[in-house]
C-alpha atoms as a PDB file:
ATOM      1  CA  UNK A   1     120.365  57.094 105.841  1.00  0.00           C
ATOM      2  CA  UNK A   2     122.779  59.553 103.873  1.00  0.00           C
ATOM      3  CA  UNK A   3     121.733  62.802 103.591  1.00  0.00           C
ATOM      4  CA  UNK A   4     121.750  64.775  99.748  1.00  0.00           C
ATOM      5  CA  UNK A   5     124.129  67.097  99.151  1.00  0.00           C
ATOM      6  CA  UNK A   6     122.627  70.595  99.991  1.00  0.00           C
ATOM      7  CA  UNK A   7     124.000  73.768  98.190  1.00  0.00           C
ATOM      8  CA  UNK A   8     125.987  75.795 100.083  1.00  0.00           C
ATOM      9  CA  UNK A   9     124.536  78.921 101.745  1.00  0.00           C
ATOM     10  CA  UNK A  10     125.899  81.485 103.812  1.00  0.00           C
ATOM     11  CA  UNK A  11     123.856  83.088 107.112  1.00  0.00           C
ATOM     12  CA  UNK A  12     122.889  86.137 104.425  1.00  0.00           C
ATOM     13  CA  UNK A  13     121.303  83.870 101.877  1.00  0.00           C
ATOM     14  CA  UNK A  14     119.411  81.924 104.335  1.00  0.00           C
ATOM     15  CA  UNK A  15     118.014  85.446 105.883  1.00  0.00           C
ATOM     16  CA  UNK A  16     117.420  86.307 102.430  1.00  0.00           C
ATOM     17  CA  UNK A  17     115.193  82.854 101.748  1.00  0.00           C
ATOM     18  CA  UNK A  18     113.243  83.249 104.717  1.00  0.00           C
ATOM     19  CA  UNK A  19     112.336  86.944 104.607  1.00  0.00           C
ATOM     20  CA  UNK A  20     111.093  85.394 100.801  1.00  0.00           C
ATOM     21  CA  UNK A  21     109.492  82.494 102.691  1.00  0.00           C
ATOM     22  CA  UNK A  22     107.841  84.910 105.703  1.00  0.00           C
ATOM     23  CA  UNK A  23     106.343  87.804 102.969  1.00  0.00           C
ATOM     24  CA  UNK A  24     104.676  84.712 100.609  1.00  0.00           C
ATOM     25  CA  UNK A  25     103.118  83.312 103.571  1.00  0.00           C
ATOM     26  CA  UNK A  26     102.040  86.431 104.837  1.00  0.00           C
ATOM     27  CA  UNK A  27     100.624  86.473 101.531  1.00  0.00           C
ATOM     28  CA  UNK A  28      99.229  83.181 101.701  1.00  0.00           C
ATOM     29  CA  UNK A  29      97.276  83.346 104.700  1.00  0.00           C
ATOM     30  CA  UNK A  30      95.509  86.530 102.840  1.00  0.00           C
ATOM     31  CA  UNK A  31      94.471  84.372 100.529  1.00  0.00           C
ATOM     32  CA  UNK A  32      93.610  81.219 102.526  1.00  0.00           C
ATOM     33  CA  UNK A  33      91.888  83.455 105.050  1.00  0.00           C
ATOM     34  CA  UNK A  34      89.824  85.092 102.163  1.00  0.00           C
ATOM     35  CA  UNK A  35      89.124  82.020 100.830  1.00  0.00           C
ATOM     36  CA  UNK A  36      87.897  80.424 103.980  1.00  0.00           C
ATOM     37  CA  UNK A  37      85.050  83.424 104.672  1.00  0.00           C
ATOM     38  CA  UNK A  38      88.131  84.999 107.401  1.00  0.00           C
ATOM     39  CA  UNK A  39      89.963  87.872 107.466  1.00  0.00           C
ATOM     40  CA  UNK A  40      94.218  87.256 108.516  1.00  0.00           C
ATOM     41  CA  UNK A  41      93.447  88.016 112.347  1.00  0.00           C
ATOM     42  CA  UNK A  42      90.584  85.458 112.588  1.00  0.00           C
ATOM     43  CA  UNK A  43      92.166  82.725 110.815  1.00  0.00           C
ATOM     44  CA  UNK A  44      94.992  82.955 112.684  1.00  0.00           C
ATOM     45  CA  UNK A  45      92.725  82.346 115.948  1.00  0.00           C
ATOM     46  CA  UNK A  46      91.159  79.825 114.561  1.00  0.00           C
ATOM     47  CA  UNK A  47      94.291  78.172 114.273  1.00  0.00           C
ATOM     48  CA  UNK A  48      94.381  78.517 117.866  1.00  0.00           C
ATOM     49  CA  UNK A  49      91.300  77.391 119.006  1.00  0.00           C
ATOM     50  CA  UNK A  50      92.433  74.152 116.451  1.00  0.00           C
ATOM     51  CA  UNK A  51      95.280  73.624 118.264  1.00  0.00           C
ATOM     52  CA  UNK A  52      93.824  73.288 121.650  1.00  0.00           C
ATOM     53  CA  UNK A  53      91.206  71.360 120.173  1.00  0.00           C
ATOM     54  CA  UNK A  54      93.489  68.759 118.526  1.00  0.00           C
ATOM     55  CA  UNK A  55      95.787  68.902 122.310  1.00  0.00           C
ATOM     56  CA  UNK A  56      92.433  68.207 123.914  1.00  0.00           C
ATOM     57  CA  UNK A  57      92.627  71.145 126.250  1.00  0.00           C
ATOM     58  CA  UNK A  58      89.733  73.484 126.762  1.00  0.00           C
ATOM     59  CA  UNK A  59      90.398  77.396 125.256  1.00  0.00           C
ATOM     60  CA  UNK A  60      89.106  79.968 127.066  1.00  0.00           C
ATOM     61  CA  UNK A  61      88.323  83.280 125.691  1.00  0.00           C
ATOM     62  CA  UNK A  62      90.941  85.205 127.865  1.00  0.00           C
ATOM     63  CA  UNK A  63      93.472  82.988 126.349  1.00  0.00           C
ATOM     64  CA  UNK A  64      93.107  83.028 123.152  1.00  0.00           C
ATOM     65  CA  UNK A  65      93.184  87.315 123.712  1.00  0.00           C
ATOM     66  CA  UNK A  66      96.388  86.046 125.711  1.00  0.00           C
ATOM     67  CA  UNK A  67      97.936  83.694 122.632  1.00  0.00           C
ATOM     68  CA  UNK A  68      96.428  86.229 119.691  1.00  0.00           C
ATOM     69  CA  UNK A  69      97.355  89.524 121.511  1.00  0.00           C
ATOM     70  CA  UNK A  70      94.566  90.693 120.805  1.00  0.00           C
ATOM     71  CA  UNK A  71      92.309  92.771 123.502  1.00  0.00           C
ATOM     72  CA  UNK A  72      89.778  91.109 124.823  1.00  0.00           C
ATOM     73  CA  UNK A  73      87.023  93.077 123.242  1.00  0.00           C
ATOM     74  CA  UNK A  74      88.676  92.554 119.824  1.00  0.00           C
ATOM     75  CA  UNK A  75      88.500  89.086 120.614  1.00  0.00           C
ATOM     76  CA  UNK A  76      84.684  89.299 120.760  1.00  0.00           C
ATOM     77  CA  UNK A  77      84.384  90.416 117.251  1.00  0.00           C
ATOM     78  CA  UNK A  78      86.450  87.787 116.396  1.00  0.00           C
ATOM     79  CA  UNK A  79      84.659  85.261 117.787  1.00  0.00           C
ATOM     80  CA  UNK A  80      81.429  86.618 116.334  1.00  0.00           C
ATOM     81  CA  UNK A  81      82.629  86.157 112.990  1.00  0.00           C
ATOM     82  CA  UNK A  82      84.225  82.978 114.053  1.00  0.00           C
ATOM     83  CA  UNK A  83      80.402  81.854 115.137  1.00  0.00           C
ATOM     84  CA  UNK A  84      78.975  83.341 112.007  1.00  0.00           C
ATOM     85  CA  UNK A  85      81.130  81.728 109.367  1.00  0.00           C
ATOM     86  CA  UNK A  86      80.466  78.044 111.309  1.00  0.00           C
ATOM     87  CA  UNK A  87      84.191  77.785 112.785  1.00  0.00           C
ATOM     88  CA  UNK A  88      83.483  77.274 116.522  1.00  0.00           C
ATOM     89  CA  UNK A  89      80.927  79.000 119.062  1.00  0.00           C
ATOM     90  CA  UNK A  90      81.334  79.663 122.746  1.00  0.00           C
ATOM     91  CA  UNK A  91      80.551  77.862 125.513  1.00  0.00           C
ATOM     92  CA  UNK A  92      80.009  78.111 129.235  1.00  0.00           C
ATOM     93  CA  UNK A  93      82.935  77.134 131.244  1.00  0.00           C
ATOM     94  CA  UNK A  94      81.072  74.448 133.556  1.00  0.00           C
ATOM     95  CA  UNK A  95      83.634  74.873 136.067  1.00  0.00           C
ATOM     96  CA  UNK A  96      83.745  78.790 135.939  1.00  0.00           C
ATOM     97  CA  UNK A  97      80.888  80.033 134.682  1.00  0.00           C
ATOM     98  CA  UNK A  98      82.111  83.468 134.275  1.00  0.00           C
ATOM     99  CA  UNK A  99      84.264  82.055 132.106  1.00  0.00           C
ATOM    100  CA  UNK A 100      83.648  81.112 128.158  1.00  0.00           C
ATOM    101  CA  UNK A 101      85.578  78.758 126.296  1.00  0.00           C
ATOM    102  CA  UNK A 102      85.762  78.325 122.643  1.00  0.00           C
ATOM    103  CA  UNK A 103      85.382  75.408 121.151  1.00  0.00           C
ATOM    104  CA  UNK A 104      85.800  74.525 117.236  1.00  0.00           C
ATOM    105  CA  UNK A 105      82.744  73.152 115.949  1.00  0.00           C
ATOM    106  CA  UNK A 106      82.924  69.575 114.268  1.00  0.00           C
ATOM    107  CA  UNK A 107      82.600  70.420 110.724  1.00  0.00           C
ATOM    108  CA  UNK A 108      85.496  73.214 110.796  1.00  0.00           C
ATOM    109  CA  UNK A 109      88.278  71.181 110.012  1.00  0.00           C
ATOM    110  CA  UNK A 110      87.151  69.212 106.973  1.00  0.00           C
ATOM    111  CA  UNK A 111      86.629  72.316 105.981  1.00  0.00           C
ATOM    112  CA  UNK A 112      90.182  74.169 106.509  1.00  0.00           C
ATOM    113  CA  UNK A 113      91.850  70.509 105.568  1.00  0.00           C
ATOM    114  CA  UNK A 114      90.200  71.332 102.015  1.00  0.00           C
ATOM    115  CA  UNK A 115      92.126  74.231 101.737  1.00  0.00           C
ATOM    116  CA  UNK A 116      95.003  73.705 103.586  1.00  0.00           C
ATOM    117  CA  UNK A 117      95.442  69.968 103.214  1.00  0.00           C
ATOM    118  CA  UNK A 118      97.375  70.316  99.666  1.00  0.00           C
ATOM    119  CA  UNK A 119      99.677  72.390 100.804  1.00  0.00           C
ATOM    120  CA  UNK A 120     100.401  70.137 104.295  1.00  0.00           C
ATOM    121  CA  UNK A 121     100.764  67.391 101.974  1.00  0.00           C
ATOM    122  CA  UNK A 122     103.384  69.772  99.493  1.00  0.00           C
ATOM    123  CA  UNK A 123     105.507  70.487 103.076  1.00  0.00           C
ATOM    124  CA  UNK A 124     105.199  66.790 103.945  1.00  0.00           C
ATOM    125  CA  UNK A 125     106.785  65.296 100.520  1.00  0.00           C
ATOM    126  CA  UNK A 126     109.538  68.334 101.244  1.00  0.00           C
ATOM    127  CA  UNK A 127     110.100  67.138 104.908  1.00  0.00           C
ATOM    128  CA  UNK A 128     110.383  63.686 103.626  1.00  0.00           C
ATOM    129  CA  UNK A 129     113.464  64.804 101.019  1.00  0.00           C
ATOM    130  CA  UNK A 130     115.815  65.098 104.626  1.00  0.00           C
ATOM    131  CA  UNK A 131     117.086  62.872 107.271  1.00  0.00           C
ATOM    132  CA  UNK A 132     115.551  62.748 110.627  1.00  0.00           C
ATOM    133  CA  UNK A 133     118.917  64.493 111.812  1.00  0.00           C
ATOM    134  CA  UNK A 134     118.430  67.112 109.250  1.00  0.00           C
ATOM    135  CA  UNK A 135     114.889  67.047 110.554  1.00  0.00           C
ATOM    136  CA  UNK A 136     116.183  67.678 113.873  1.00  0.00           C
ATOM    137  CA  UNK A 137     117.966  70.532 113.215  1.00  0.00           C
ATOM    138  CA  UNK A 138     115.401  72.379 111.061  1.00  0.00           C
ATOM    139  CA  UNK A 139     112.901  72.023 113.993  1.00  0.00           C
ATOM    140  CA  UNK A 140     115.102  73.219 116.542  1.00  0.00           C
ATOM    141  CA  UNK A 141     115.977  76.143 114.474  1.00  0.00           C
ATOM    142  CA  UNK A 142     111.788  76.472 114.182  1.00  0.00           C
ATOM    143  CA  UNK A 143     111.616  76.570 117.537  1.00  0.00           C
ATOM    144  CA  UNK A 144     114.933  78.755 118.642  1.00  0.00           C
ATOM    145  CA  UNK A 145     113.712  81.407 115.564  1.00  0.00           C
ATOM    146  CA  UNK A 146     110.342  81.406 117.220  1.00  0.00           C
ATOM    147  CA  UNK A 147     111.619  82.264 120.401  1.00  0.00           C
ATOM    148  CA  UNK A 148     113.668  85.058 119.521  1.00  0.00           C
ATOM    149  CA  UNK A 149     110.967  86.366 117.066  1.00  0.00           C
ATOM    150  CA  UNK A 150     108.898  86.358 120.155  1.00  0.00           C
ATOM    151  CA  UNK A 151     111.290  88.085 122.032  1.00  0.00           C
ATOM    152  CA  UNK A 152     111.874  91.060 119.705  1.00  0.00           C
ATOM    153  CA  UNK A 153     108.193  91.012 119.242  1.00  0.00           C
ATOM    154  CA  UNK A 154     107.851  91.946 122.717  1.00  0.00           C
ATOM    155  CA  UNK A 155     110.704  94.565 123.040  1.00  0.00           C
ATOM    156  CA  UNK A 156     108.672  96.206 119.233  1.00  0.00           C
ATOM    157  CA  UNK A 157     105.240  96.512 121.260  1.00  0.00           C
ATOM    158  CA  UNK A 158     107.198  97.773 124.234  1.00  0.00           C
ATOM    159  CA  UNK A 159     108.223 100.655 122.236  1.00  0.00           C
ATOM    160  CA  UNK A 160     112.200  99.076 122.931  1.00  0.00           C
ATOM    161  CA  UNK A 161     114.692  98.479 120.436  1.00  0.00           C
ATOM    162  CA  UNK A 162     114.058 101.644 118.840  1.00  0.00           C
ATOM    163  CA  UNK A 163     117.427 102.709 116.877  1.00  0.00           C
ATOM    164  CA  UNK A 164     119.653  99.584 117.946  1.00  0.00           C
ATOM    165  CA  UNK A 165     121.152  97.735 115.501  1.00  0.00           C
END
């Protein structure tokens, strides 16, 4: 399978497009947050606790604090309102009960597919316009970006990289 002919684009322009790209889904998950009953910080852990729920692994509360970076008294409010707008509730860990784990409760994802499910299906008909070796690529730039967004991320909250270029 050929692939189309793409427009050329230098390293700028693609920076360019996904700055663009990063501030209208910042943007976005305002709005899909809002509409949901959520505020940006809670959807985003419920996106979490979805993820563990679709890998079949158990979420503990610690962890999500861990994945969200989030405190783990800030997680507590968030898993209040998580509780409150019928997104998941907590649950004794039966092998550590000290331990809580969230779990998404069964009705939650019907739910966030109604808003979200459009848009998935918009991404999917845009996926399906490349190759699986352009496919390829723009995964493993996903995942490469990810990591070094991660990375400078860490060095930010570490008060680093202050005046470098």
């Amino acid at each position: 399978m050929d692939g189309k002919a793409r427009p050329e684009a230098t390293a700028e322009q693609a920076l360019y497009a996904m700055d663009r790209m990063i501030a209208l889904a910042h943007f976005g998950q305002q709005d899909i947050a809002n509409r949901l009953g959520l505020n940006p910080t809670d959807l985003t852990c419920l996106g979490f606790v979805i993820e563990a729920a679709l890998a079949g692994e158990p979420l503990a509360a610690g962890d999500l604090a861990d994945r969200a970076r989030l405190t783990t008294g800030a997680v507590t409010g968030v898993l209040n309102r998580l509780e409150k707008a019928g997104y998941a509730h907590r649950q004794a860990d039966p092998g550590d009960r000290r331990r809580v784990r969230v779990v998404m409760e069964t009705s939650a994802q019907a739910r966030i597919l109604e808003v979200y499910g459009p848009f998935y299906e918009r991404i999917g008909a845009l996926f399906a316009d490349y190759t699986p070796d352009e496919i390829a690529v723009l995964a493993d730039w996903f995942a490469r970006a990810k990591g070094v967004l991660q990375e400078s991320l860490d060095e930010i909250r570490q008060g680093g990289a202050e005046g470098e270029a």
